[in-house]
N, C-alpha and C. Protein backbone atom coordinates (compact mmCIF):
# COMPACT_ATOMS: atom_id res chain seq x y z
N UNK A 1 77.78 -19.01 -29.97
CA UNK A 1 79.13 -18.80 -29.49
C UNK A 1 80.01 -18.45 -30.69
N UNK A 2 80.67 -17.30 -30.21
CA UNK A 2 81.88 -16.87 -31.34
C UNK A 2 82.73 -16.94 -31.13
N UNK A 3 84.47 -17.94 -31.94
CA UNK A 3 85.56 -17.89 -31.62
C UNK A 3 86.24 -17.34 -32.52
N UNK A 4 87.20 -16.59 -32.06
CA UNK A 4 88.11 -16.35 -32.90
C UNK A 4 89.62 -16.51 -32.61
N UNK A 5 90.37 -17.14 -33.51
CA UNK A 5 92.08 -17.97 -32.47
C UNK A 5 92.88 -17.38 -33.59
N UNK A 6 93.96 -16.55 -33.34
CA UNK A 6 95.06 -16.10 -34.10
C UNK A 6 96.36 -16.93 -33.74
N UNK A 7 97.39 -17.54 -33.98
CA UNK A 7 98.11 -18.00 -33.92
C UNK A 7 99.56 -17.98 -34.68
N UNK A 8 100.13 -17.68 -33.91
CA UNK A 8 101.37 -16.94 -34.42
C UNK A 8 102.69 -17.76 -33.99
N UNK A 9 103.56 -18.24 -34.93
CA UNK A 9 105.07 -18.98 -34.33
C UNK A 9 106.34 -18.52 -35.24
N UNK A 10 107.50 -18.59 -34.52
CA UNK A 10 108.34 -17.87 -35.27
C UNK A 10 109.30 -19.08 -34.76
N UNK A 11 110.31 -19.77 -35.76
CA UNK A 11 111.33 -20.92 -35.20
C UNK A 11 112.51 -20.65 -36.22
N UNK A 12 113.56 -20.53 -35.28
CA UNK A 12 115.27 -20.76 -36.44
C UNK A 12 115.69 -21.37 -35.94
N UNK A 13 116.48 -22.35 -36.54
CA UNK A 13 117.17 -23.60 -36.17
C UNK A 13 119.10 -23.21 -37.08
N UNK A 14 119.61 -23.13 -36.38
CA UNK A 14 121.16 -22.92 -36.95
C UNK A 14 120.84 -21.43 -37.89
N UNK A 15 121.25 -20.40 -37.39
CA UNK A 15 120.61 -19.06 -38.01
C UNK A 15 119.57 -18.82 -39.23
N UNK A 16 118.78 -20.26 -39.22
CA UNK A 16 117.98 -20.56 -40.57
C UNK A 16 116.58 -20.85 -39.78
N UNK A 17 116.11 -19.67 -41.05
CA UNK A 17 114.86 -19.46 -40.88
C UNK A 17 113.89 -21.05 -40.45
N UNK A 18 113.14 -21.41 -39.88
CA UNK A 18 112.79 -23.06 -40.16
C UNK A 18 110.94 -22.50 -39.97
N UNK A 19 110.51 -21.72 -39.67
CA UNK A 19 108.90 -21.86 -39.79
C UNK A 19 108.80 -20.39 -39.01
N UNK A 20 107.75 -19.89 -39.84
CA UNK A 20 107.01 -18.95 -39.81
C UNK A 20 106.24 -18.80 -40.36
N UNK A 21 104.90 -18.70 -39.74
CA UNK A 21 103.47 -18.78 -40.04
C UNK A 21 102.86 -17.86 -39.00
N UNK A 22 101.92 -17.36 -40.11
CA UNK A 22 100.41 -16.51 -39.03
C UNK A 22 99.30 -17.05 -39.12
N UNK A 23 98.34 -17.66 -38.60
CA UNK A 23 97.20 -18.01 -38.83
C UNK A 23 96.37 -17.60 -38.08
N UNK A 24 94.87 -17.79 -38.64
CA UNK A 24 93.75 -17.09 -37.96
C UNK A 24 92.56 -18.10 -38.58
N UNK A 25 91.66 -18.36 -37.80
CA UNK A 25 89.87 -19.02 -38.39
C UNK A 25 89.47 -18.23 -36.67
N UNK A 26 88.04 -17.86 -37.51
CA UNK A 26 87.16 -17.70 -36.91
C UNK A 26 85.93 -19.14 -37.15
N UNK A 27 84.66 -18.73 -36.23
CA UNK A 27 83.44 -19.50 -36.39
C UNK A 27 82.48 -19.28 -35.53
N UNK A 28 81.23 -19.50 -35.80
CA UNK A 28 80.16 -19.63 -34.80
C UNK A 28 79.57 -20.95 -34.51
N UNK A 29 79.56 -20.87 -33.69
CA UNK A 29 78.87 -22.52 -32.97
C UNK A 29 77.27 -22.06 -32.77
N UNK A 30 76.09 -23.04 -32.78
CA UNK A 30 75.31 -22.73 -32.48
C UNK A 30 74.36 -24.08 -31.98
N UNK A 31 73.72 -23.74 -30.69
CA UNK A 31 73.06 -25.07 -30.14
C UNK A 31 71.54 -24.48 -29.55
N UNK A 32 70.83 -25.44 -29.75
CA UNK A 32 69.47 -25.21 -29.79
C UNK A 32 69.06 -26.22 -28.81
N UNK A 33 67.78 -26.18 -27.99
CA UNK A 33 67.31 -27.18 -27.06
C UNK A 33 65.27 -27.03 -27.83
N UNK A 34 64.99 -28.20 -28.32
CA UNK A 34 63.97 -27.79 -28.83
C UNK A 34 63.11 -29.37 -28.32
N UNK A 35 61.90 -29.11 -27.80
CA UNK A 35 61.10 -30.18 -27.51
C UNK A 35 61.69 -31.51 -27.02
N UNK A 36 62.75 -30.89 -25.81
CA UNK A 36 63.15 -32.23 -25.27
C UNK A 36 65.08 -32.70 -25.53
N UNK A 37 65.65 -31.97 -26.88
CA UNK A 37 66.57 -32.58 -27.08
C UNK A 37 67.88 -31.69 -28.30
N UNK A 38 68.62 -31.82 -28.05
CA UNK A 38 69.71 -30.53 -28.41
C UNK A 38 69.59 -30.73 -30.48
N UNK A 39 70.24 -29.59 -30.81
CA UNK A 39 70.92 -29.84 -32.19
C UNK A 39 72.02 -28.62 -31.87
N UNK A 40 72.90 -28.85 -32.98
CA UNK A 40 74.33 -28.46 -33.23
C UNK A 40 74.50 -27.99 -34.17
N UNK A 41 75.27 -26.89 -34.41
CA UNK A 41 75.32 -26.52 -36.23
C UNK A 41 76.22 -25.74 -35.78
N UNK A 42 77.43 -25.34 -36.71
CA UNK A 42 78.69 -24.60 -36.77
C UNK A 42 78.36 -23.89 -38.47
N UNK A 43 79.70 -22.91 -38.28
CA UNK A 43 79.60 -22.07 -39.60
C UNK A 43 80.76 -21.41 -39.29
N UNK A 44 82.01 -21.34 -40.55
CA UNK A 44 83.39 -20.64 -40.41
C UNK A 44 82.94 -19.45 -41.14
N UNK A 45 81.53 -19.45 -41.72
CA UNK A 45 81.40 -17.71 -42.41
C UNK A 45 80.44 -16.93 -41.41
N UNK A 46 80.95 -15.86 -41.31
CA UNK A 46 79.95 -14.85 -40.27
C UNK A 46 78.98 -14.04 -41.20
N UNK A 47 78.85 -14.39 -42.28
CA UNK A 47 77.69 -13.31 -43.18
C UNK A 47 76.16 -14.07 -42.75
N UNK A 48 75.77 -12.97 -42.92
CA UNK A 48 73.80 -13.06 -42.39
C UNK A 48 73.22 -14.53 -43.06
N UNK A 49 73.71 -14.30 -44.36
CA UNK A 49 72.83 -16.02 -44.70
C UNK A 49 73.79 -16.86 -44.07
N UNK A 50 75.08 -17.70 -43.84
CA UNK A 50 75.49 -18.89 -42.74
C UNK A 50 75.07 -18.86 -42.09
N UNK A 51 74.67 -17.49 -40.86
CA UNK A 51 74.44 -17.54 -39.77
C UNK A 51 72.94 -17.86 -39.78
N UNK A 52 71.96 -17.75 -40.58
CA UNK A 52 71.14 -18.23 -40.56
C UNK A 52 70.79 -19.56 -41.27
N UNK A 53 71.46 -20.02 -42.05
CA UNK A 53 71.50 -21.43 -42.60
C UNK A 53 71.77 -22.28 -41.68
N UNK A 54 73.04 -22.00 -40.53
CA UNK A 54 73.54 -22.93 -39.07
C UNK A 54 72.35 -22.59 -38.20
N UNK A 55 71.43 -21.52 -38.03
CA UNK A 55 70.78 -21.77 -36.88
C UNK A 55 69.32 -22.55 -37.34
N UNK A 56 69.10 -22.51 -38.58
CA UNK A 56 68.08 -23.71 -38.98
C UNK A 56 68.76 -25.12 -39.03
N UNK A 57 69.94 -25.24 -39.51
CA UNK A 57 70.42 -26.79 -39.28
C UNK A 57 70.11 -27.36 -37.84
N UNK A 58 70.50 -26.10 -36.86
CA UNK A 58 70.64 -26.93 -35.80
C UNK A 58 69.52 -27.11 -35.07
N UNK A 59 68.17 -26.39 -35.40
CA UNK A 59 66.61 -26.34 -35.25
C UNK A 59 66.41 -27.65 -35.73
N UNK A 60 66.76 -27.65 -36.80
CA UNK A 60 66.22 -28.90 -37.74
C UNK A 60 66.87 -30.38 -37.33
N UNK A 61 68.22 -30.49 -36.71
CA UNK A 61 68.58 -31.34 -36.00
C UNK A 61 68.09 -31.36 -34.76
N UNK A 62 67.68 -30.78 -34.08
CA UNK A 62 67.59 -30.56 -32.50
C UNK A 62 65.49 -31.37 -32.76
N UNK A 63 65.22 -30.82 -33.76
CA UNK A 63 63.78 -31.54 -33.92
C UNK A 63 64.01 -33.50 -34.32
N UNK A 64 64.94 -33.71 -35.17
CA UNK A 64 64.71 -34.55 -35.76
C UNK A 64 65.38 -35.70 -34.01
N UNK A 65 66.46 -35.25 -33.27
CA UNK A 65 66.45 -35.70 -32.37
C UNK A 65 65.79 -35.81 -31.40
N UNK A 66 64.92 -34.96 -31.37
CA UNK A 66 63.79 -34.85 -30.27
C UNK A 66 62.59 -36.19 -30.60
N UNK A 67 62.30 -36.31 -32.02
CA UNK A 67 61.29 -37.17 -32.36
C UNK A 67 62.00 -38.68 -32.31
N UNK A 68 63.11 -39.02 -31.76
CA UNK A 68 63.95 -40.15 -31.99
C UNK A 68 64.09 -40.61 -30.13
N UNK A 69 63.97 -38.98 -29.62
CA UNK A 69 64.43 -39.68 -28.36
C UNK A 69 63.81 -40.00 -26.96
N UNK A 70 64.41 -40.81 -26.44
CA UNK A 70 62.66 -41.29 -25.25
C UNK A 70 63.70 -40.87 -23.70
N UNK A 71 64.74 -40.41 -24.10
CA UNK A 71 65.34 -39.53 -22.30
C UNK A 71 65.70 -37.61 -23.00
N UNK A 72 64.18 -37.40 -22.73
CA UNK A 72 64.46 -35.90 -23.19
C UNK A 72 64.89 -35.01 -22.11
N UNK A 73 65.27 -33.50 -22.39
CA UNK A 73 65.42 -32.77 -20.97
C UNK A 73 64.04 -32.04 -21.00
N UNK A 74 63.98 -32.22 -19.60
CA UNK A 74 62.87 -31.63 -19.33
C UNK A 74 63.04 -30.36 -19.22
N UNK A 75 64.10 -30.23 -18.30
CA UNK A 75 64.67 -28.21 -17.67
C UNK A 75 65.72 -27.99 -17.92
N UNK A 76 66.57 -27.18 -18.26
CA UNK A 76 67.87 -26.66 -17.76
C UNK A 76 67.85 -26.58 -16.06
N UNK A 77 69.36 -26.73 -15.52
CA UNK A 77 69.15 -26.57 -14.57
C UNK A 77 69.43 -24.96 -13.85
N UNK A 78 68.90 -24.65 -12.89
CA UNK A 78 69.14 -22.88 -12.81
C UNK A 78 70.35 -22.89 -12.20
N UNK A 79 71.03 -21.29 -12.73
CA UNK A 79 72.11 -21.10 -12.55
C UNK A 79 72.47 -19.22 -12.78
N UNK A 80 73.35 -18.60 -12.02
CA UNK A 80 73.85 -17.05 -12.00
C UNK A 80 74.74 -16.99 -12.83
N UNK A 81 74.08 -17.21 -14.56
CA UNK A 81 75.09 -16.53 -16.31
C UNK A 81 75.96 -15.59 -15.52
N UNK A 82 77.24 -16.35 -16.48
CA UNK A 82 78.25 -14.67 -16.30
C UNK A 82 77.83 -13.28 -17.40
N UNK A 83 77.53 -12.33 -16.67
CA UNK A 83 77.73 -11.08 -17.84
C UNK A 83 79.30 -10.31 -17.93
N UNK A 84 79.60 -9.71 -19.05
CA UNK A 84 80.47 -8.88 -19.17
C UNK A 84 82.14 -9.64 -19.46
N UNK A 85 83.18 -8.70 -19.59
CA UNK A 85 84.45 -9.22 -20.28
C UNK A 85 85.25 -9.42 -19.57
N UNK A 86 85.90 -10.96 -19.93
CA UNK A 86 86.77 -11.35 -19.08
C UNK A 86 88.43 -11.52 -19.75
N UNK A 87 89.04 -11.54 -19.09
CA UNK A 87 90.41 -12.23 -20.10
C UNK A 87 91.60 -12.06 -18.92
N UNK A 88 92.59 -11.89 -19.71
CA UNK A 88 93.82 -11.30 -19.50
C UNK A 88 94.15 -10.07 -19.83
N UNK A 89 93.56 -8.67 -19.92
CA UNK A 89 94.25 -7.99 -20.82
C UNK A 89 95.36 -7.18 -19.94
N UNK A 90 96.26 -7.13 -21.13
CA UNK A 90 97.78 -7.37 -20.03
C UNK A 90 97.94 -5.82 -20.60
N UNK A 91 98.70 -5.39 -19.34
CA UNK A 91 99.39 -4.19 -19.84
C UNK A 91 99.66 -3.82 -21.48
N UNK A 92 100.95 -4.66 -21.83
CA UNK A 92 101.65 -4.64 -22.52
C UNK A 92 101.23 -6.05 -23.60
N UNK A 93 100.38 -6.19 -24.50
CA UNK A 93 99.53 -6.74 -25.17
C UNK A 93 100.53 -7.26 -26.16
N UNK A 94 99.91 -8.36 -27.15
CA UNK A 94 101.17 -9.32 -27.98
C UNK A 94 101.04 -8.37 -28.76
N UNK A 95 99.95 -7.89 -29.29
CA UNK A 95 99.61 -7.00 -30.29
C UNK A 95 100.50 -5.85 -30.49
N UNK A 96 101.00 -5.38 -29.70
CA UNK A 96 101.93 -4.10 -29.35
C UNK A 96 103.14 -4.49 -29.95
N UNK A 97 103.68 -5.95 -30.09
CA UNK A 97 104.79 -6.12 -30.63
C UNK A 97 104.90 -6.45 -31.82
N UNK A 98 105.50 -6.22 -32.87
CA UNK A 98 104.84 -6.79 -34.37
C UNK A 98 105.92 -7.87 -34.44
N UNK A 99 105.50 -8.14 -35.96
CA UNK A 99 106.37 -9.59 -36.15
C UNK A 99 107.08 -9.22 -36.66
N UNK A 100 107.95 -8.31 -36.69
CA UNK A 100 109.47 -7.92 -37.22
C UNK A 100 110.27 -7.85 -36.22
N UNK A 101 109.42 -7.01 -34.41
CA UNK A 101 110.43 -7.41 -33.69
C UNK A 101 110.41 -9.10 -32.72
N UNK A 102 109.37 -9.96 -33.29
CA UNK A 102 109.24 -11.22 -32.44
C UNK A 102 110.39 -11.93 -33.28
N UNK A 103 110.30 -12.27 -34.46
CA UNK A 103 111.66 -12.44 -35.58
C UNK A 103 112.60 -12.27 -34.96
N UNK A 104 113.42 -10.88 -34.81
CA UNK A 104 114.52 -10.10 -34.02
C UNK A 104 115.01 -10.80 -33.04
N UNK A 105 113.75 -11.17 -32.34
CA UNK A 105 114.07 -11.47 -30.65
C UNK A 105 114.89 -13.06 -31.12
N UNK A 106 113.92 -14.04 -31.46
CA UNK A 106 114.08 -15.45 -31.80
C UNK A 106 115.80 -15.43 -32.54
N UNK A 107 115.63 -14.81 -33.49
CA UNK A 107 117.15 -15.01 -34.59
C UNK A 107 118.25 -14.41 -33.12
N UNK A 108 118.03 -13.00 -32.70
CA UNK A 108 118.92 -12.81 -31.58
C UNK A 108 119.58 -13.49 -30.41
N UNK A 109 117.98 -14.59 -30.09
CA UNK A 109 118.98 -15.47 -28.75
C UNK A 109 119.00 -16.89 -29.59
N UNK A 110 118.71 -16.90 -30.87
CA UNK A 110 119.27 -18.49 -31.30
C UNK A 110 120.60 -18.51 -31.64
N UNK A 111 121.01 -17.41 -31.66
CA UNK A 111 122.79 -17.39 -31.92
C UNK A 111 123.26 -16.89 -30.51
N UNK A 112 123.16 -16.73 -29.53
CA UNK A 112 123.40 -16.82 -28.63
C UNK A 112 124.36 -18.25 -27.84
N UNK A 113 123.45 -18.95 -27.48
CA UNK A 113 124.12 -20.18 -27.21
C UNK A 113 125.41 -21.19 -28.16
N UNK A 114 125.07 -20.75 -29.69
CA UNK A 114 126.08 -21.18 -30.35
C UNK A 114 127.63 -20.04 -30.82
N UNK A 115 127.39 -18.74 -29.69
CA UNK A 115 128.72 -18.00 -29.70
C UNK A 115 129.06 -18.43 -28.64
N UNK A 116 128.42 -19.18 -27.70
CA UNK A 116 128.79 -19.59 -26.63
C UNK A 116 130.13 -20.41 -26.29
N UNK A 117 130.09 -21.12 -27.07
CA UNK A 117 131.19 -22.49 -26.62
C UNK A 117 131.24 -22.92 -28.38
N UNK A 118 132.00 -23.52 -28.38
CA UNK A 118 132.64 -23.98 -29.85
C UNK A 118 131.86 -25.69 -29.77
N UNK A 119 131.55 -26.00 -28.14
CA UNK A 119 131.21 -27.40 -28.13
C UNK A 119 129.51 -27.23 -28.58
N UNK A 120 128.84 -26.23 -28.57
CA UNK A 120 127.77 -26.24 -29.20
C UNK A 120 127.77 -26.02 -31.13
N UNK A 121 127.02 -27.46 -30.85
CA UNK A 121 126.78 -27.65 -32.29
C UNK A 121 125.26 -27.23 -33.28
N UNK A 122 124.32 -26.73 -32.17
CA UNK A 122 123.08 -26.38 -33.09
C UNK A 122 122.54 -26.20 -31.87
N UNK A 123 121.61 -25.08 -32.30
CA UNK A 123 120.82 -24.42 -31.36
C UNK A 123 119.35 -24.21 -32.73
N UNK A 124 118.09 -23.88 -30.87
CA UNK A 124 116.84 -23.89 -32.41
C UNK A 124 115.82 -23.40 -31.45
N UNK A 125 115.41 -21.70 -31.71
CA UNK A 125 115.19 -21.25 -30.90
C UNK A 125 113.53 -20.76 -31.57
N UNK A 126 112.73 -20.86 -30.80
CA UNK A 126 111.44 -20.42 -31.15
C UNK A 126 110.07 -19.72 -30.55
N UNK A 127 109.44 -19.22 -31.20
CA UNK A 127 108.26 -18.29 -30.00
C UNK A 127 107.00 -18.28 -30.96
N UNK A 128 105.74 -18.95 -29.82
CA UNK A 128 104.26 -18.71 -30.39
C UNK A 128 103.42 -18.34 -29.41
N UNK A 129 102.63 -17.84 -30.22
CA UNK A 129 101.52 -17.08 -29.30
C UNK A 129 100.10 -17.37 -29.82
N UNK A 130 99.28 -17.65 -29.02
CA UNK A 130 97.65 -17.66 -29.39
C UNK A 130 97.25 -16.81 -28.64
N UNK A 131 96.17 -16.06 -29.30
CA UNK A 131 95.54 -14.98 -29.23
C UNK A 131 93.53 -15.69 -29.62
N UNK A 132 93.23 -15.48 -28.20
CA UNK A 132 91.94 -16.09 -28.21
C UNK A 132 90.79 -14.81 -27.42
N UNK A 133 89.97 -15.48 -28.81
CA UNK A 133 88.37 -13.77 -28.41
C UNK A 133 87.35 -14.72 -28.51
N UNK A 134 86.66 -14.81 -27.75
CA UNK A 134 84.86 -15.47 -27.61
C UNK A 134 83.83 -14.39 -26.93
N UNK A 135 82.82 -15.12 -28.05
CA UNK A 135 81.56 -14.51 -27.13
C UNK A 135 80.65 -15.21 -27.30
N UNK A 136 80.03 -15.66 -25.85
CA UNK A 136 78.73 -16.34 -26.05
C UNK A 136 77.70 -15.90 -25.34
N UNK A 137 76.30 -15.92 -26.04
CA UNK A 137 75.12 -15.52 -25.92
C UNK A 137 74.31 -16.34 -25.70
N UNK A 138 73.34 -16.63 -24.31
CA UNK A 138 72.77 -17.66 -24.72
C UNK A 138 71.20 -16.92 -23.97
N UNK A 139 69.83 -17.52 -24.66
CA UNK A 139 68.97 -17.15 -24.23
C UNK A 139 68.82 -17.35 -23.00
N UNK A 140 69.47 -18.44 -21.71
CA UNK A 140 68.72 -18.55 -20.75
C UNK A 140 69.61 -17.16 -19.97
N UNK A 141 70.28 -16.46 -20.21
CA UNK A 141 70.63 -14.94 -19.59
C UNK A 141 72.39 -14.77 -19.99
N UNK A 142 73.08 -15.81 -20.42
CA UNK A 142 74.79 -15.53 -20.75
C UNK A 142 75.16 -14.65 -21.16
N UNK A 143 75.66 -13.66 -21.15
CA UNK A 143 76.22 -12.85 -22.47
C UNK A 143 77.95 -12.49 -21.86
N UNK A 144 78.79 -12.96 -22.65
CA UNK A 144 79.98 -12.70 -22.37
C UNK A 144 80.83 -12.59 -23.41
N UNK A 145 82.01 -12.29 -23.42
CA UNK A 145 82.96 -11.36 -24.06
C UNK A 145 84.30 -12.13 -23.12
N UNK A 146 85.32 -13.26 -23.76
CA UNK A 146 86.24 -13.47 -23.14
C UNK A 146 87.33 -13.43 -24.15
N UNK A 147 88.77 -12.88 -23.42
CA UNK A 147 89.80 -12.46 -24.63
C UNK A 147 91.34 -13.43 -23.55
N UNK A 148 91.75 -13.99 -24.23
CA UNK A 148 93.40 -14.05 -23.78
C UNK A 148 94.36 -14.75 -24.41
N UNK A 149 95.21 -14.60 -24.09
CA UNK A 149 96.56 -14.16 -24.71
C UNK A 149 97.48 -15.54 -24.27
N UNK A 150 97.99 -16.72 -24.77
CA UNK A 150 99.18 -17.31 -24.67
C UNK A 150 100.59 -17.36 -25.22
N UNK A 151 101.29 -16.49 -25.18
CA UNK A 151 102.84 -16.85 -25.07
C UNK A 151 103.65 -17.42 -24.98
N UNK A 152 104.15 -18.29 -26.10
CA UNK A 152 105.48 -19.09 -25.44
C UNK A 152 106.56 -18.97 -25.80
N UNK A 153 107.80 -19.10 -25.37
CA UNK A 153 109.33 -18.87 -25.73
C UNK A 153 110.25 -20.58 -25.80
N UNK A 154 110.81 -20.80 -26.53
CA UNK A 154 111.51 -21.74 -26.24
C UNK A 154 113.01 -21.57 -27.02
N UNK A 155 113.95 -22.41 -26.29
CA UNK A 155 115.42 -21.88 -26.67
C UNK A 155 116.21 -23.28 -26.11
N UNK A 156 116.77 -23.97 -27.34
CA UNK A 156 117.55 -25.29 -26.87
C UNK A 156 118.56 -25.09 -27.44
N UNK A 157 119.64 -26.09 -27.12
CA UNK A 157 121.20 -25.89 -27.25
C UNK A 157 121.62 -27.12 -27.50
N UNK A 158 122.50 -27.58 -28.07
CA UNK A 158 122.96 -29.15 -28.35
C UNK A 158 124.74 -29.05 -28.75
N UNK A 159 124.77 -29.88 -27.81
CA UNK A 159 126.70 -29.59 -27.39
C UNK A 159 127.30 -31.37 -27.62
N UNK A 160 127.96 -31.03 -28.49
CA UNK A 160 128.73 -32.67 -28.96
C UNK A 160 130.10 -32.49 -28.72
N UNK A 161 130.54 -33.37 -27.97
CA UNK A 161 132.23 -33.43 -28.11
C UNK A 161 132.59 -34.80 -27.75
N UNK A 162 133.66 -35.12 -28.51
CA UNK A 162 134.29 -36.76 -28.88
C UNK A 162 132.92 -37.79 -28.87
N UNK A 163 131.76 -37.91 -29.53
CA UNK A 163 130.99 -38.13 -30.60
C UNK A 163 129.64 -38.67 -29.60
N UNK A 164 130.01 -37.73 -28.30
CA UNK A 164 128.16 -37.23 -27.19
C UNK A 164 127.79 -36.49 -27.49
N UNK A 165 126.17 -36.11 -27.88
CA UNK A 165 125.97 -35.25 -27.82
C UNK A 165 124.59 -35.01 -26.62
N UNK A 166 124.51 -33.92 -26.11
CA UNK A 166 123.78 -33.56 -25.19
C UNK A 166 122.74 -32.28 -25.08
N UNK A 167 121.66 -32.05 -25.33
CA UNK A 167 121.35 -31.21 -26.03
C UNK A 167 120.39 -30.78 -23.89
N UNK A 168 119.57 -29.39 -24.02
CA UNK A 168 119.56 -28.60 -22.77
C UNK A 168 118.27 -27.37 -23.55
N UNK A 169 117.26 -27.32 -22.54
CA UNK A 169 116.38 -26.58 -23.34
C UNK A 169 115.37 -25.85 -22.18
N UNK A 170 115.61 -24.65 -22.36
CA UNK A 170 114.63 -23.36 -21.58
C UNK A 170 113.45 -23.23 -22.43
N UNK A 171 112.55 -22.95 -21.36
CA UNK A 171 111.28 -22.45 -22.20
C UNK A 171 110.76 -21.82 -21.11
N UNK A 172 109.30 -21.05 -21.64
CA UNK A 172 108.70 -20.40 -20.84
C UNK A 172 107.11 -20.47 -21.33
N UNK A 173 105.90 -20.76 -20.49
CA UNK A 173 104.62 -20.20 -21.33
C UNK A 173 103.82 -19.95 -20.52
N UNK A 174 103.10 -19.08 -20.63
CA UNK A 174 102.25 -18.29 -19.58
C UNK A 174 100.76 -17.46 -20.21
N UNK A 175 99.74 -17.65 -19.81
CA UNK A 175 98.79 -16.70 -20.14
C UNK A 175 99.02 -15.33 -19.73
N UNK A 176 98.76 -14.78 -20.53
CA UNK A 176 98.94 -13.17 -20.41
C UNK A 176 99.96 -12.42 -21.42
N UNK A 177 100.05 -11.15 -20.64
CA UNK A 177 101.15 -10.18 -21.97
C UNK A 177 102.74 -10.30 -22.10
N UNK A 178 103.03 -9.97 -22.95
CA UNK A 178 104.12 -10.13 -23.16
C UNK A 178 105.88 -9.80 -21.92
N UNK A 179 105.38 -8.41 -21.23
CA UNK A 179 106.33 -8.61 -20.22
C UNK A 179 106.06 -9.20 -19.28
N UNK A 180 105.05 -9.77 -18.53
CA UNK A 180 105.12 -11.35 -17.92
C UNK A 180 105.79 -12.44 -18.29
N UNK A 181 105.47 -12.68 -19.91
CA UNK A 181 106.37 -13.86 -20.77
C UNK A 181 107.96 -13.68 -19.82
N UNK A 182 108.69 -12.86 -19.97
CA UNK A 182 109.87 -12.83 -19.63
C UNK A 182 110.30 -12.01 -18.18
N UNK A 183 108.85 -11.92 -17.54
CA UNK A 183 109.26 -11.44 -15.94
C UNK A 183 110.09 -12.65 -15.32
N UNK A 184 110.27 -13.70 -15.30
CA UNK A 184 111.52 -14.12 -14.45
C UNK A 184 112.84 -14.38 -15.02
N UNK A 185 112.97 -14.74 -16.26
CA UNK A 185 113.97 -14.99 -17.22
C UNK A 185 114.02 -13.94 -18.03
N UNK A 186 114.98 -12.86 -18.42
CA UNK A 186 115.22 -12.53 -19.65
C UNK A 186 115.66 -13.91 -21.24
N UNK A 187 115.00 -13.67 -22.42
CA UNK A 187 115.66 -14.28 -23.42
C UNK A 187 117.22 -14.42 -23.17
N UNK A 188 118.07 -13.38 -23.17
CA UNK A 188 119.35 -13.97 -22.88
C UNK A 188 119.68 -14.88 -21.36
N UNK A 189 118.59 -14.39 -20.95
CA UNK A 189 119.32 -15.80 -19.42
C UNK A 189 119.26 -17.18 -19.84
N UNK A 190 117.90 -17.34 -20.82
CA UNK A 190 117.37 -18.37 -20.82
C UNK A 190 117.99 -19.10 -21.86
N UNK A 191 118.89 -18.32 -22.96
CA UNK A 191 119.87 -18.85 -23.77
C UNK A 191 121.10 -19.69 -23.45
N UNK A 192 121.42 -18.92 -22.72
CA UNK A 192 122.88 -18.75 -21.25
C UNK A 192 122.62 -19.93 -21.02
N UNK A 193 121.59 -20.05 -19.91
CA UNK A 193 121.07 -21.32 -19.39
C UNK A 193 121.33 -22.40 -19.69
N UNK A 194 120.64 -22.72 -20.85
CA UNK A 194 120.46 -23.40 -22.08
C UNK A 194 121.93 -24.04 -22.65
């Protein structure tokens, strides 16, 4: 099994920058059923020797558990593997938008709510997305290819007057592409709102 998770968040809190990060790990998982009893082995490098160093670990575990254990499997049980690619792929893909205009969007409706009213005292507006690709192969017939996409928006407001304060917070998160993210709310409604 191959994952790969991109992860992306963009947050300003009072027109200040407060976190922005991109991240990404990949890995392969790998599981073996050998004389009765499983082994396990992972690897975050995809070059030819890990991938073959993890699939002897997990040979070599999957034996050493087998000789230890007295409730082995006898069968897998049968079953109709999925073939072929599944996901979300959305029209309008995260990918399509870069991170200069996801930035844009966030800094745009976090000042929003604080032109609003003079009684708002801090607003802190933010958006992440995971971006998820697998594929798993397995000898008893699997072979698949799954991709999708999570989105989220969030946008809060915090309003103090004679020394309450009350703070009010929209969000949105949804699997799939990006104009879904905001098919029922535009960013500015959800500021408004807020």
């Amino acid at each position: 099994r191959y994952h790969s998770r991109r992860s992306n968040e963009v947050r300003i809190c009072n027109g200040e920058m407060e976190e922005l990060k991109f991240t990404k790990y990949s890995g392969v998982g790998i599981r073996v059923l050998f004389n009765g009893a499983w082994g396990f082995s992972s690897s975050s490098s995809l070059d030819q020797e890990s991938l073959s160093t993890a699939m002897n670990d997990a040979i070599a575990i999957a034996r050493v558990s087998s000789s230890g254990s007295r409730n082995k499997i006898s069968k897998l049980g049968g079953a109709n593997l999925a073939h072929g690619k599944f996901g979300n792929y959305a029209h309008d893909s995260l990918d399509s938008h870069s991170p200069e205009e996801k930035v844009k969007l966030v800094k745009e409706t976090e000042r929003i709510p604080r032109s609003y009213s003079t009684i708002i005292k801090s607003a802190i507006c933010a958006y992440r997305e995971i971006i998820d690709e697998k594929i798993i192969v397995t000898s008893d017939g699997a072979a698949v290819e799954i991709s999708d996409m999570k989105p989220e928006f969030r946008i809060t407001a915090v309003a103090s007057r004679n020394g309450e304060a009350v703070s009010a917070t929209e969000s949105v998160g949804i699997t799939g592409g990006w104009q879904r993210l905001f098919q029922r709310k535009t960013p500015e409604e959800m500021a408004t709102r807020a």
